[in-house]
PDB file of N, CA and C in Angstrom:
ATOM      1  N   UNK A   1       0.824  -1.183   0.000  1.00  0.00           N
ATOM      2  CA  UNK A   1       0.000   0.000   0.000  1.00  0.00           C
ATOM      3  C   UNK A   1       0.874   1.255   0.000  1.00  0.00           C
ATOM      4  N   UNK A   2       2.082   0.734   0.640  1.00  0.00           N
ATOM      5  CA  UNK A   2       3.020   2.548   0.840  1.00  0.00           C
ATOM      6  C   UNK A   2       3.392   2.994  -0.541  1.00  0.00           C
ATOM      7  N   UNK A   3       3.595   1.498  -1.153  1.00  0.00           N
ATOM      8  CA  UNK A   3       4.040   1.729  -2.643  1.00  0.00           C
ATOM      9  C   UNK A   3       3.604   2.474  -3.749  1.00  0.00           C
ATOM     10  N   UNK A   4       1.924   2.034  -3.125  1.00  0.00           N
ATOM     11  CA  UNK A   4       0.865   2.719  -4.269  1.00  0.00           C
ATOM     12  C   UNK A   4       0.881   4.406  -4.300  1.00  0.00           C
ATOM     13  N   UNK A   5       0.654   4.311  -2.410  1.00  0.00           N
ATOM     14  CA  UNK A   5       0.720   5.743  -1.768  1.00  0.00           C
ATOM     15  C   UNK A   5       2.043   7.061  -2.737  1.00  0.00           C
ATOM     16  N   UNK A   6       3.166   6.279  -3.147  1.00  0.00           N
ATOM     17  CA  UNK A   6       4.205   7.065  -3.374  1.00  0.00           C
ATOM     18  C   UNK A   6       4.364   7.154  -4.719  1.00  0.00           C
ATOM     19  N   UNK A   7       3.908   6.080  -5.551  1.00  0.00           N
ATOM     20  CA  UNK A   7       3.390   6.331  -7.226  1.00  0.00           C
ATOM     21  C   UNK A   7       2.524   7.096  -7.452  1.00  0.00           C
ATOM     22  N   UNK A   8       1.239   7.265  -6.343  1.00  0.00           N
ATOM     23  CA  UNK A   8       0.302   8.481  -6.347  1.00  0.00           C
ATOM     24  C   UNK A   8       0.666   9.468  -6.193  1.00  0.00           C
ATOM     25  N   UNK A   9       1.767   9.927  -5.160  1.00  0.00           N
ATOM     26  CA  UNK A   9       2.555  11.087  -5.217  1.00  0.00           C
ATOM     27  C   UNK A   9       3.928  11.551  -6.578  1.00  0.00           C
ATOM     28  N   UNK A  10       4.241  10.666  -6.702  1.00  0.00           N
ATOM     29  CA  UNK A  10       5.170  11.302  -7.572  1.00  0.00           C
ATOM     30  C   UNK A  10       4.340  11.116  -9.094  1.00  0.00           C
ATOM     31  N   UNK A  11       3.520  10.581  -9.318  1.00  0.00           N
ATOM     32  CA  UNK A  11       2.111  10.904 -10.274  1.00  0.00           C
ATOM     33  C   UNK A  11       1.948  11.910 -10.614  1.00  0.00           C
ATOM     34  N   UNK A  12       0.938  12.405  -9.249  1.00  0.00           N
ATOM     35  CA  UNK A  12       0.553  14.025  -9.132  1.00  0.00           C
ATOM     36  C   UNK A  12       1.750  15.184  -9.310  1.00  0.00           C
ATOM     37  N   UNK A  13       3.044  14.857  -8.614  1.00  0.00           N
ATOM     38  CA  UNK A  13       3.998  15.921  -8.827  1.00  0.00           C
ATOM     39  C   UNK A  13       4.542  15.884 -10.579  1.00  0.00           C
ATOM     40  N   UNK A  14       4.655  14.652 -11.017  1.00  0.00           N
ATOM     41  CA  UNK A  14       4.835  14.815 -12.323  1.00  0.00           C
ATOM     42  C   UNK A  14       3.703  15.990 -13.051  1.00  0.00           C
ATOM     43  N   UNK A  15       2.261  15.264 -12.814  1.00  0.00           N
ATOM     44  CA  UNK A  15       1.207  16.194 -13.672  1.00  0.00           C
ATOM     45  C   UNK A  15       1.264  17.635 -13.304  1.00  0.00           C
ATOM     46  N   UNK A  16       1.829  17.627 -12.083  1.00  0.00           N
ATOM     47  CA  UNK A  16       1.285  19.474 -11.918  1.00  0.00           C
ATOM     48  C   UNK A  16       2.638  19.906 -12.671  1.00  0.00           C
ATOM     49  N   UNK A  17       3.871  19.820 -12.142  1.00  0.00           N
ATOM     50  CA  UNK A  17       5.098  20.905 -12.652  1.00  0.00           C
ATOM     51  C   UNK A  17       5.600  20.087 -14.267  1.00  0.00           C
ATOM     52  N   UNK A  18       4.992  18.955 -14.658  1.00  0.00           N
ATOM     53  CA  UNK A  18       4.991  18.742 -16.245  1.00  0.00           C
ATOM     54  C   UNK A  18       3.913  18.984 -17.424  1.00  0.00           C
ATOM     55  N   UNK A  19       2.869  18.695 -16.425  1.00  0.00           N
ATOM     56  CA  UNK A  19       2.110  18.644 -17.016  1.00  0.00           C
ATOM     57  C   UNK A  19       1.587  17.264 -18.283  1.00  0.00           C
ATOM     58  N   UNK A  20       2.690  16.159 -18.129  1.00  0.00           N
ATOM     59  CA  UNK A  20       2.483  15.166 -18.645  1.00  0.00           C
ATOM     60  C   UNK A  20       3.964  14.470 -18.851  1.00  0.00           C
ATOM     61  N   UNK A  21       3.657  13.011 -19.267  1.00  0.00           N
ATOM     62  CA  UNK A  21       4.838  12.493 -19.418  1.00  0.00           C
ATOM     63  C   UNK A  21       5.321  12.181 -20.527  1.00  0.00           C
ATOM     64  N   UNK A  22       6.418  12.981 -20.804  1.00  0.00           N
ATOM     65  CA  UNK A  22       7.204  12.472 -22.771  1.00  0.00           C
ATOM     66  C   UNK A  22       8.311  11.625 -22.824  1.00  0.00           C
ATOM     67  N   UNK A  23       7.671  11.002 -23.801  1.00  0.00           N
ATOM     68  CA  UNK A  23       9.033   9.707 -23.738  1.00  0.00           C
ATOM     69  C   UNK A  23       9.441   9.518 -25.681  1.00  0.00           C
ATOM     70  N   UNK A  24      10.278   9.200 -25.730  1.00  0.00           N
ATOM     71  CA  UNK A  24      10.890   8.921 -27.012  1.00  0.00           C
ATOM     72  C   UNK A  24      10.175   7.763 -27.278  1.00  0.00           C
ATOM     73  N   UNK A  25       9.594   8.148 -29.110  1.00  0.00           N
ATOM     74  CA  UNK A  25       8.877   7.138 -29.642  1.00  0.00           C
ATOM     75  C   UNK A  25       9.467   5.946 -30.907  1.00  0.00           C
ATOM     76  N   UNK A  26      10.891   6.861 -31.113  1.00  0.00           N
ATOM     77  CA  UNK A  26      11.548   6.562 -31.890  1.00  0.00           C
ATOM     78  C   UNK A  26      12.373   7.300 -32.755  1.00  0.00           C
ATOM     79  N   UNK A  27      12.722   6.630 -33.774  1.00  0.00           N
ATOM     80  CA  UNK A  27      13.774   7.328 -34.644  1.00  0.00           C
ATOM     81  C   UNK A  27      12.407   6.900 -36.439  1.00  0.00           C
ATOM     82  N   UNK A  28      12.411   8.147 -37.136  1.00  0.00           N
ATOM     83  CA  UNK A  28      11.745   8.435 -38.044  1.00  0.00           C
ATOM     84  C   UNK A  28      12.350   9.063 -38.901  1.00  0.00           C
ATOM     85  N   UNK A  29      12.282   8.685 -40.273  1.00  0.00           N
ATOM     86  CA  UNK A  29      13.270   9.088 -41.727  1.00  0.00           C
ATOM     87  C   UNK A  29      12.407  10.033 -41.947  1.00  0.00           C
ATOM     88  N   UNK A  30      13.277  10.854 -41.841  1.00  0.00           N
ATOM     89  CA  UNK A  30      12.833  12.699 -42.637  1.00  0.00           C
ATOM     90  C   UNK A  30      13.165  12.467 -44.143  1.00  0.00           C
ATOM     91  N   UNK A  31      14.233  12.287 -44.413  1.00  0.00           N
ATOM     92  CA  UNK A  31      14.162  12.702 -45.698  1.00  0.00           C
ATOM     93  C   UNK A  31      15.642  11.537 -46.164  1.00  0.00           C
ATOM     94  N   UNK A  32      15.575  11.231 -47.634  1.00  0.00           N
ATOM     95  CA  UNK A  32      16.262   9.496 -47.876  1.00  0.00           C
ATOM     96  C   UNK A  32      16.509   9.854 -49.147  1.00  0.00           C
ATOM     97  N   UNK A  33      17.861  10.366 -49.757  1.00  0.00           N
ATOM     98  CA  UNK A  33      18.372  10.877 -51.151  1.00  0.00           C
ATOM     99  C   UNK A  33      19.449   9.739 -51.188  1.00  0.00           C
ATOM    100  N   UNK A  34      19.628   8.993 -51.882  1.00  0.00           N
ATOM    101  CA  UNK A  34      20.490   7.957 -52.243  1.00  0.00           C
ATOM    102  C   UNK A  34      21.252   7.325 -51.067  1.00  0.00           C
ATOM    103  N   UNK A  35      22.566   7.265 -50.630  1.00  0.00           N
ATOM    104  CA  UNK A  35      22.597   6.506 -49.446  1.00  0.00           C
ATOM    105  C   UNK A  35      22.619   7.451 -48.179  1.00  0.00           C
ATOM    106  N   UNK A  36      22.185   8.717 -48.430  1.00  0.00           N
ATOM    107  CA  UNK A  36      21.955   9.708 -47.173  1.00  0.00           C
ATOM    108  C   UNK A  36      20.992   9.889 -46.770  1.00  0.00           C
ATOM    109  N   UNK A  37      20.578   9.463 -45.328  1.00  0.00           N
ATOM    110  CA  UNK A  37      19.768   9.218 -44.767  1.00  0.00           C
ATOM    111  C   UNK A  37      19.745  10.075 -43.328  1.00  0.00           C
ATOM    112  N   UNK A  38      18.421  11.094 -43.318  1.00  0.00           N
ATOM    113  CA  UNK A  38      18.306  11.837 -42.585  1.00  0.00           C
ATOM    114  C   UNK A  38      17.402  11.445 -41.594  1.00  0.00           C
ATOM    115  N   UNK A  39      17.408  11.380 -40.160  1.00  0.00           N
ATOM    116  CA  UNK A  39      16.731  10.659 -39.141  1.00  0.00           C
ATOM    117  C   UNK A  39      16.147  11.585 -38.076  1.00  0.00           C
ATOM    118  N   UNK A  40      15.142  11.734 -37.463  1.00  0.00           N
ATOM    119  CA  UNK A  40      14.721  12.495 -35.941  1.00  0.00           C
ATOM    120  C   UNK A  40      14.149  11.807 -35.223  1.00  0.00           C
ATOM    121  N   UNK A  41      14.558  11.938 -33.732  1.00  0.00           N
ATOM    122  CA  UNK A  41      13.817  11.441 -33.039  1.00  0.00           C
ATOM    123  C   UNK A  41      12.535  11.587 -32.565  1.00  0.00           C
ATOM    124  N   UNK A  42      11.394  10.868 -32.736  1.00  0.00           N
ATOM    125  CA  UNK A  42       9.741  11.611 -32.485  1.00  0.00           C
ATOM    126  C   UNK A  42       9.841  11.304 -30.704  1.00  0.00           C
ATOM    127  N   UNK A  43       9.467  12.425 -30.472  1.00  0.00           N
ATOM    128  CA  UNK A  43       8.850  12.727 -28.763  1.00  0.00           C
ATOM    129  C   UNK A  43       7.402  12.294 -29.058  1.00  0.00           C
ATOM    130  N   UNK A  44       6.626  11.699 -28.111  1.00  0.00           N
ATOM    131  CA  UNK A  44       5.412  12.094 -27.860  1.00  0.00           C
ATOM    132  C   UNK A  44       5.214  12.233 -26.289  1.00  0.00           C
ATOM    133  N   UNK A  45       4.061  13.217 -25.748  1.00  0.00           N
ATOM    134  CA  UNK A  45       3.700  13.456 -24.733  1.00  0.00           C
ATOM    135  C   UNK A  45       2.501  12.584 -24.221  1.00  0.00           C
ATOM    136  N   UNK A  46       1.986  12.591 -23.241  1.00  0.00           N
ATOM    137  CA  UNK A  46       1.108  11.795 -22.697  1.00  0.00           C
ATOM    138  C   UNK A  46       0.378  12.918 -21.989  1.00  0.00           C
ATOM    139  N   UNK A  47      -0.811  13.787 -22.027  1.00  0.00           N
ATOM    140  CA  UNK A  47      -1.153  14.894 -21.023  1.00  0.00           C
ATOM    141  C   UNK A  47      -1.894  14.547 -20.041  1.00  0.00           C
ATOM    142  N   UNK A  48      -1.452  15.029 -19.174  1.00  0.00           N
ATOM    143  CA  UNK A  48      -2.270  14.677 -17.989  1.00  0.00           C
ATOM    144  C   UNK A  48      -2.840  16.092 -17.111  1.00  0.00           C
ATOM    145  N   UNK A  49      -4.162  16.104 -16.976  1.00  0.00           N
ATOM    146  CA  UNK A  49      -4.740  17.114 -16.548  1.00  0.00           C
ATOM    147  C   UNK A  49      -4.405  17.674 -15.123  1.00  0.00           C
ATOM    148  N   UNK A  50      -4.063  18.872 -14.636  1.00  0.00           N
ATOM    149  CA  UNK A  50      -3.273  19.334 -13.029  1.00  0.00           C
ATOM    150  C   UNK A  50      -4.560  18.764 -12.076  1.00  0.00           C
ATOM    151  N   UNK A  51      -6.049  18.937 -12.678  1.00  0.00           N
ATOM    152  CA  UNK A  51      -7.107  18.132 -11.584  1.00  0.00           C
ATOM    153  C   UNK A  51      -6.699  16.741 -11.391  1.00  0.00           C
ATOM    154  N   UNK A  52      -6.316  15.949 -12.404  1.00  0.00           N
ATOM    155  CA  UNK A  52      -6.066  14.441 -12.356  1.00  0.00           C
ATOM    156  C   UNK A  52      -4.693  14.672 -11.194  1.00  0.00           C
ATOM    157  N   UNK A  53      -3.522  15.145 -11.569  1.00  0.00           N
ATOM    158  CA  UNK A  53      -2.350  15.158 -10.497  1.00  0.00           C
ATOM    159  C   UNK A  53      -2.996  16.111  -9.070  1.00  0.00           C
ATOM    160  N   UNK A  54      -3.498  17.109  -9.010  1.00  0.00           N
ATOM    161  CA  UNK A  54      -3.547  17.291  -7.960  1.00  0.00           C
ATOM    162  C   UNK A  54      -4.581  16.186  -6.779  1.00  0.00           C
ATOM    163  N   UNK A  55      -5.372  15.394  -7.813  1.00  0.00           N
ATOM    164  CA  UNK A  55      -6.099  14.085  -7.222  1.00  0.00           C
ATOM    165  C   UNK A  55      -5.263  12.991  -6.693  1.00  0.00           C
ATOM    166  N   UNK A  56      -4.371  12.534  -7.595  1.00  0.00           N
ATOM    167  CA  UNK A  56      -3.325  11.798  -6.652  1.00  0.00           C
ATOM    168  C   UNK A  56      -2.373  12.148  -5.949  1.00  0.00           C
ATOM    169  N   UNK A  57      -1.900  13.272  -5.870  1.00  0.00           N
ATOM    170  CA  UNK A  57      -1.040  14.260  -5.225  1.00  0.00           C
ATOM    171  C   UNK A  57      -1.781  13.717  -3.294  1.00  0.00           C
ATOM    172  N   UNK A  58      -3.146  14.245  -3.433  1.00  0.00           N
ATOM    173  CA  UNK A  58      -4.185  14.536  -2.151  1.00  0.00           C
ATOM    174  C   UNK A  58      -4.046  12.814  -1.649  1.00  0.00           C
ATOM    175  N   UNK A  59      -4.466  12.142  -2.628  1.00  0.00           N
ATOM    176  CA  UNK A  59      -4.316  10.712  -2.627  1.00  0.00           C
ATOM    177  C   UNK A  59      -3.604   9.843  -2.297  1.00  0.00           C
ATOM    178  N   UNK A  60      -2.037  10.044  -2.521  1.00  0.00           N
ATOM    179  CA  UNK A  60      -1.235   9.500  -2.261  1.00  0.00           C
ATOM    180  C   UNK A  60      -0.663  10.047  -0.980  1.00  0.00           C
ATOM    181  N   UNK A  61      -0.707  11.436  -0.459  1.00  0.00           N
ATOM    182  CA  UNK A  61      -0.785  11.606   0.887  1.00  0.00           C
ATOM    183  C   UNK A  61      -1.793  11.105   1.661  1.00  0.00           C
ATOM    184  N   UNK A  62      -3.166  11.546   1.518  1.00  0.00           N
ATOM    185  CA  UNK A  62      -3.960  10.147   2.194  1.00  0.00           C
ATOM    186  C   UNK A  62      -3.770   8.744   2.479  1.00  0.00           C
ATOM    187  N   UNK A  63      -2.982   8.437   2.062  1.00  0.00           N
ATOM    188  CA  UNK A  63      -2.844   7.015   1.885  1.00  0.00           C
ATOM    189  C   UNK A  63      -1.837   6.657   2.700  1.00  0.00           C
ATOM    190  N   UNK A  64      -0.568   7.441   2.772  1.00  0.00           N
ATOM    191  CA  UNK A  64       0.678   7.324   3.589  1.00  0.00           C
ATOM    192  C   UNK A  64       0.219   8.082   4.648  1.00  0.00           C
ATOM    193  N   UNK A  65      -0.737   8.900   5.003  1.00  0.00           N
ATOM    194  CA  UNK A  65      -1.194   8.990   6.501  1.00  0.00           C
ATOM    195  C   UNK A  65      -1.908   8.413   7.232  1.00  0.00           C
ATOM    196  N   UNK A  66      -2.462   7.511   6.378  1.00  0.00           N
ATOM    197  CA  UNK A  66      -3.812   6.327   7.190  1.00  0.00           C
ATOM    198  C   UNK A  66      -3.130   5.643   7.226  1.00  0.00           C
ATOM    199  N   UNK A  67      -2.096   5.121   6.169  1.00  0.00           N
ATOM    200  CA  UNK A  67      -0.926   4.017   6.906  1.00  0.00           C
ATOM    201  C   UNK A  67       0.007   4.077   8.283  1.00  0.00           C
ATOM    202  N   UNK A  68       0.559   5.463   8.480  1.00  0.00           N
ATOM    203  CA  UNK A  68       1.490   5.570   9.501  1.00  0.00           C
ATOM    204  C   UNK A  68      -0.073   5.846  10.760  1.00  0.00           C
ATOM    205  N   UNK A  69      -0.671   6.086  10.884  1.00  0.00           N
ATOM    206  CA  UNK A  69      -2.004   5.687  11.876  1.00  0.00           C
ATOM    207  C   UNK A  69      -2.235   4.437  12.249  1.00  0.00           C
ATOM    208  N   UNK A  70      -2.277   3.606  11.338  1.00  0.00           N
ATOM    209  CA  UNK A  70      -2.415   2.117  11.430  1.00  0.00           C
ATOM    210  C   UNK A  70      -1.000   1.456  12.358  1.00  0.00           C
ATOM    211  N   UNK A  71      -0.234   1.780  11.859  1.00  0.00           N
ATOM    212  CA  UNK A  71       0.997   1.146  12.763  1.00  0.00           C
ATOM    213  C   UNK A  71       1.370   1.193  14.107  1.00  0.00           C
TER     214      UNK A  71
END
């Protein structure tokens, strides 16, 4: 449960000060003239709304305070 508690937090801190998560999707041919071969890497983002992070943000502190209560 503490585990979940702290993926919920660093969740929410991702969504609020990123606003989402970008990860490399690959490598994509721009442009291919005989054996020269021009390449970029595609980003894509994942958005995640600051209501959705500030929900697990609240969440994942809830969670690590009903735990340390319990003990």
């Amino acid at each position: 449960m503490r585990m979940l508690a702290i993926a919920l937090i660093v969740l929410g801190v991702v969504a609020l000060v990123y606003g989402g998560i970008t990860y490399n999707a690959g490598d994509k041919t721009v442009l291919e003239v005989g054996d020269m071969k021009v390449t970029a890497t595609e980003k894509k983002t994942i958005p995640l709304p600051p209501v959705l992070g500030a929900i697990a943000l609240v969440g994942g502190i809830a969670l690590l305070v009903t735990q340390r209560g319990r003990t």
